[in-house]
PDB file of N, CA and C in Angstrom:
ATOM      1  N   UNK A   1     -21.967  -8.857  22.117  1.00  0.00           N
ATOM      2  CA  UNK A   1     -21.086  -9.920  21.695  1.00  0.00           C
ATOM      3  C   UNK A   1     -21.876 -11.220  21.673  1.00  0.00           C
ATOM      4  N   UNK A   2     -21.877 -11.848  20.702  1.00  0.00           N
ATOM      5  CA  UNK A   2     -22.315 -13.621  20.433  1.00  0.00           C
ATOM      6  C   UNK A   2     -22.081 -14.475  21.861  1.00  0.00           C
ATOM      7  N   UNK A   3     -23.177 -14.518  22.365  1.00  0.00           N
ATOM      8  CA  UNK A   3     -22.697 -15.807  23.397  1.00  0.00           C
ATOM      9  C   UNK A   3     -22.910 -15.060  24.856  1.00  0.00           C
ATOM     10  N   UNK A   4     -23.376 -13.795  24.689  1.00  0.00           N
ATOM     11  CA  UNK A   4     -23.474 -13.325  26.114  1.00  0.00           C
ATOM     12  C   UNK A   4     -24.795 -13.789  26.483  1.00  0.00           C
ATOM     13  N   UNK A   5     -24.426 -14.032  27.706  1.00  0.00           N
ATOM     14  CA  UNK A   5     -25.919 -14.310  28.887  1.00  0.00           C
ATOM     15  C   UNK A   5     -26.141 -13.204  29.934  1.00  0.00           C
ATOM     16  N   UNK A   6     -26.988 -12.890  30.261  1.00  0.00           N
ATOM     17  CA  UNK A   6     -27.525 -11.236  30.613  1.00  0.00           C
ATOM     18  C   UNK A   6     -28.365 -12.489  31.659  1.00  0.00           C
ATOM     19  N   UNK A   7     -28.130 -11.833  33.411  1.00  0.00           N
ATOM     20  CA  UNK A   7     -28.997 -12.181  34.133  1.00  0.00           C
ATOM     21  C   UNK A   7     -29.010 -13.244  34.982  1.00  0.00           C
ATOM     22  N   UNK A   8     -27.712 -13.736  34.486  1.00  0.00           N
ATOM     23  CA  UNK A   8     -27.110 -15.266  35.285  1.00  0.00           C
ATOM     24  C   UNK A   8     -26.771 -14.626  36.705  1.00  0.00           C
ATOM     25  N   UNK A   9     -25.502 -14.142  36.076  1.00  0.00           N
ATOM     26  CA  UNK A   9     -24.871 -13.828  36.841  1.00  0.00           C
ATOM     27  C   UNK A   9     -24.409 -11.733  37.463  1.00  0.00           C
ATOM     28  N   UNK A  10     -25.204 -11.510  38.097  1.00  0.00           N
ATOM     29  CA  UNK A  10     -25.487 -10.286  38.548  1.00  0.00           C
ATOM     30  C   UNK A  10     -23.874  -9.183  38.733  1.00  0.00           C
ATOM     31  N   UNK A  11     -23.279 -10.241  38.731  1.00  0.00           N
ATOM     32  CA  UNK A  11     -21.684  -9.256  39.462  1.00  0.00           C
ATOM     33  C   UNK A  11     -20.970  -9.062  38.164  1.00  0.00           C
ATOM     34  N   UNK A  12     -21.142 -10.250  37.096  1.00  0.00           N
ATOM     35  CA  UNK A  12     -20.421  -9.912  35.997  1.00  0.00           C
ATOM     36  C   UNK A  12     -21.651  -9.042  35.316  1.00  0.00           C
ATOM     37  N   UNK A  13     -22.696  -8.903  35.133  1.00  0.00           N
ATOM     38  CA  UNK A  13     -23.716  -8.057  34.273  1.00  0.00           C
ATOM     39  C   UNK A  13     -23.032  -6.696  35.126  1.00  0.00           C
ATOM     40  N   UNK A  14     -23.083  -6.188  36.303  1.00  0.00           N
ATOM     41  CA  UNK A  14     -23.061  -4.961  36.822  1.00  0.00           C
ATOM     42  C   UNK A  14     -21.575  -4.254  36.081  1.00  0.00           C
ATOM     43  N   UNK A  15     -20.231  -5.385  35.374  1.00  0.00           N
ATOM     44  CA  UNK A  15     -19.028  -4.986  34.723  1.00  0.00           C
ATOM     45  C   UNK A  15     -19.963  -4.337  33.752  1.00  0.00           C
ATOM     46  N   UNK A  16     -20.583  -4.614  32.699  1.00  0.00           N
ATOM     47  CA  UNK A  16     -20.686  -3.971  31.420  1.00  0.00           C
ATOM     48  C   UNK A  16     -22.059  -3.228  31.611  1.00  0.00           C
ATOM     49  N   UNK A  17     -23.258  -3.840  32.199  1.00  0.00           N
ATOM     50  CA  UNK A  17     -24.551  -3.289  32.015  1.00  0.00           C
ATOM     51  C   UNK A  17     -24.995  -2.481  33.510  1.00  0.00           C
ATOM     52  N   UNK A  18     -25.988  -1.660  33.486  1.00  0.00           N
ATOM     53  CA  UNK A  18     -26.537  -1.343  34.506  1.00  0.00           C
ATOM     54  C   UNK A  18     -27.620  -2.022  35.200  1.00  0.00           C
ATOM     55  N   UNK A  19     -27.350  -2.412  36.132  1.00  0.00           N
ATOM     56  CA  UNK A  19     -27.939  -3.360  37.585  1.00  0.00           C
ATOM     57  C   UNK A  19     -28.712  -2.389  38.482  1.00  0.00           C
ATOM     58  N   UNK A  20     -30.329  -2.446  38.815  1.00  0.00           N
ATOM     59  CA  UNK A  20     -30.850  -1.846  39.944  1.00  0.00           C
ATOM     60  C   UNK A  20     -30.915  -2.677  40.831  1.00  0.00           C
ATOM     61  N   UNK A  21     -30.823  -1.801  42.267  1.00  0.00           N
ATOM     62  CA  UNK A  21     -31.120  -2.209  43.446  1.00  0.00           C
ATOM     63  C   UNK A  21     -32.197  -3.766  43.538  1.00  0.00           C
ATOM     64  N   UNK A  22     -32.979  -4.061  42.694  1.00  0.00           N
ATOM     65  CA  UNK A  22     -33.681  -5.147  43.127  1.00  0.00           C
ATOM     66  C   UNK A  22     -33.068  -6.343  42.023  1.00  0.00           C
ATOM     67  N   UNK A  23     -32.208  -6.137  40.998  1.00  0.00           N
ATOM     68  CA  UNK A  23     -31.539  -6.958  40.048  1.00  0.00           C
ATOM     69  C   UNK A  23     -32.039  -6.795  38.981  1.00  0.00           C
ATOM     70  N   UNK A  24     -32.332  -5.861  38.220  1.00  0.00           N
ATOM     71  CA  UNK A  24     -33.289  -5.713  36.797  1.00  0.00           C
ATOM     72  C   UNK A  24     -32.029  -5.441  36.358  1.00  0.00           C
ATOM     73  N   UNK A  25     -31.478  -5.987  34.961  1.00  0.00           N
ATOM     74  CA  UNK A  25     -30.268  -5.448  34.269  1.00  0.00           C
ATOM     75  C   UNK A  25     -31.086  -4.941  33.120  1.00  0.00           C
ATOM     76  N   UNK A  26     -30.668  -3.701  32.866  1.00  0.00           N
ATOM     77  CA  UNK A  26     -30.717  -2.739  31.846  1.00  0.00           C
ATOM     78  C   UNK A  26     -29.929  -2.849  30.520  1.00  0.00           C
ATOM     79  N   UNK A  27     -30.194  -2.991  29.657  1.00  0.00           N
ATOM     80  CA  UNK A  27     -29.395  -3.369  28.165  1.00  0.00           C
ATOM     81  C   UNK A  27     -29.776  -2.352  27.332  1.00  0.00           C
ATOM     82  N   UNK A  28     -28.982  -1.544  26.862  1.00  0.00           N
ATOM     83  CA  UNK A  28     -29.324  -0.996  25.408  1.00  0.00           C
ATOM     84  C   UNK A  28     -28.752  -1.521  24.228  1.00  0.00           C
ATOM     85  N   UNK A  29     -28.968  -1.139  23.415  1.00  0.00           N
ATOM     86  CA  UNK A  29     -28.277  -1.847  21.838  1.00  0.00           C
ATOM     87  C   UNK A  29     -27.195  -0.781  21.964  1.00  0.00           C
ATOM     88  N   UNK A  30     -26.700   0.695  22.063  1.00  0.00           N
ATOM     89  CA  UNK A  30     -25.464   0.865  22.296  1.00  0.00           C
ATOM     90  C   UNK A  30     -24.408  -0.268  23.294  1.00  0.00           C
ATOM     91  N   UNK A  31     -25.071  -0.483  24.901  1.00  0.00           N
ATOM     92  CA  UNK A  31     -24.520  -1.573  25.494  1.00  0.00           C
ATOM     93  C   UNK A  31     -23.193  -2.340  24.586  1.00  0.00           C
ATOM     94  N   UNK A  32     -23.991  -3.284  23.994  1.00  0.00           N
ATOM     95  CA  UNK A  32     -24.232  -4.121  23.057  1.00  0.00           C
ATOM     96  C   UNK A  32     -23.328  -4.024  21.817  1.00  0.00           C
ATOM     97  N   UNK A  33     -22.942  -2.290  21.821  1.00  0.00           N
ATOM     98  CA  UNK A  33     -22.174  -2.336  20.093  1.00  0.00           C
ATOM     99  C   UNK A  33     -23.025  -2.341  19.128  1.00  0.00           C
ATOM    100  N   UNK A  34     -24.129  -1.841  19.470  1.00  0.00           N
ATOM    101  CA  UNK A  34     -25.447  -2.293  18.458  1.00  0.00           C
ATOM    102  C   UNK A  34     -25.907  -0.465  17.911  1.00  0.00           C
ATOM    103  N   UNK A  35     -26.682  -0.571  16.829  1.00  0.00           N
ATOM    104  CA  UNK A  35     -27.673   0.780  17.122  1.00  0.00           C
ATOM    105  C   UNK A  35     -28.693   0.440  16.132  1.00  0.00           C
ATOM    106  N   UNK A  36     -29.610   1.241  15.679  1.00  0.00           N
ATOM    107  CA  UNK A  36     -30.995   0.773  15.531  1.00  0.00           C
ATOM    108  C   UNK A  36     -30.592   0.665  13.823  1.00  0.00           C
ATOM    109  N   UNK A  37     -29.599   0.877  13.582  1.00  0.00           N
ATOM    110  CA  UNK A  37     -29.401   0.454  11.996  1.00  0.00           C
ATOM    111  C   UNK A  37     -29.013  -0.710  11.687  1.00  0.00           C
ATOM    112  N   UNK A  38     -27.886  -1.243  12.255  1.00  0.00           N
ATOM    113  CA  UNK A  38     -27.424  -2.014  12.306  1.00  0.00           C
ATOM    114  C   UNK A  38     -27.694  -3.409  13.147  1.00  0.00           C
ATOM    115  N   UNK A  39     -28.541  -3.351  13.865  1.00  0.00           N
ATOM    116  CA  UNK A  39     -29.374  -4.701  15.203  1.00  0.00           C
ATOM    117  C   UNK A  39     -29.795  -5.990  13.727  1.00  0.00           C
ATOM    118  N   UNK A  40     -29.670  -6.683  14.333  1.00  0.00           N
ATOM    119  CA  UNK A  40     -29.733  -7.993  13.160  1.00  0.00           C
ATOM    120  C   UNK A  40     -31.018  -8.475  13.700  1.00  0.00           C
ATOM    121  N   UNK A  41     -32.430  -8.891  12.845  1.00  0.00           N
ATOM    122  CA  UNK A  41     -33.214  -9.126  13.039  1.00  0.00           C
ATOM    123  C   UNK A  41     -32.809 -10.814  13.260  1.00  0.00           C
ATOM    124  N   UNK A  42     -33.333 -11.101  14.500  1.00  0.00           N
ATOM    125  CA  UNK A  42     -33.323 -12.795  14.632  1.00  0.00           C
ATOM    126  C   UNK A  42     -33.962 -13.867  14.242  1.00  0.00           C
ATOM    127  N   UNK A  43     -35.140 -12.575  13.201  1.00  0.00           N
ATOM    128  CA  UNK A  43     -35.741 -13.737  12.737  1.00  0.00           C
ATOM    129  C   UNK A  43     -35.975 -13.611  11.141  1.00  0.00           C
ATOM    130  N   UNK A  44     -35.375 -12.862  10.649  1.00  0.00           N
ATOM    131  CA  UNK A  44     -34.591 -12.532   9.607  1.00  0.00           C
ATOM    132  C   UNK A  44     -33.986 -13.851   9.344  1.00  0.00           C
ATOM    133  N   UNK A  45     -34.178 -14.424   7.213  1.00  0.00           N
ATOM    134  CA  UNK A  45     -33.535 -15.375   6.876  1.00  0.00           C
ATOM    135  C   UNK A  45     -31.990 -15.160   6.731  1.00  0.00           C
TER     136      UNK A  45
END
């Protein structure tokens, strides 16, 4: 989703993403609603 921040805040990342024991949050583009067809290049005009 537009506007997410990944890493602030550890308790709301652990709701949607996976959190290890030392705080590494894990993201996939499924996560995300994403997949490798559809991921929007950011640096794409």
């Amino acid at each position: 989703e537009d506007g997410t921040i990944i890493g602030k805040d550890l308790e709301q990342d652990k709701k949607r993403f996976y959190v290890t024991d030392s705080g590494i949050v894990l993201v996939t583009m499924e996560m995300l609603g994403q997949d490798m067809y559809t991921a929007k290049d950011p640096l794409a005009d």
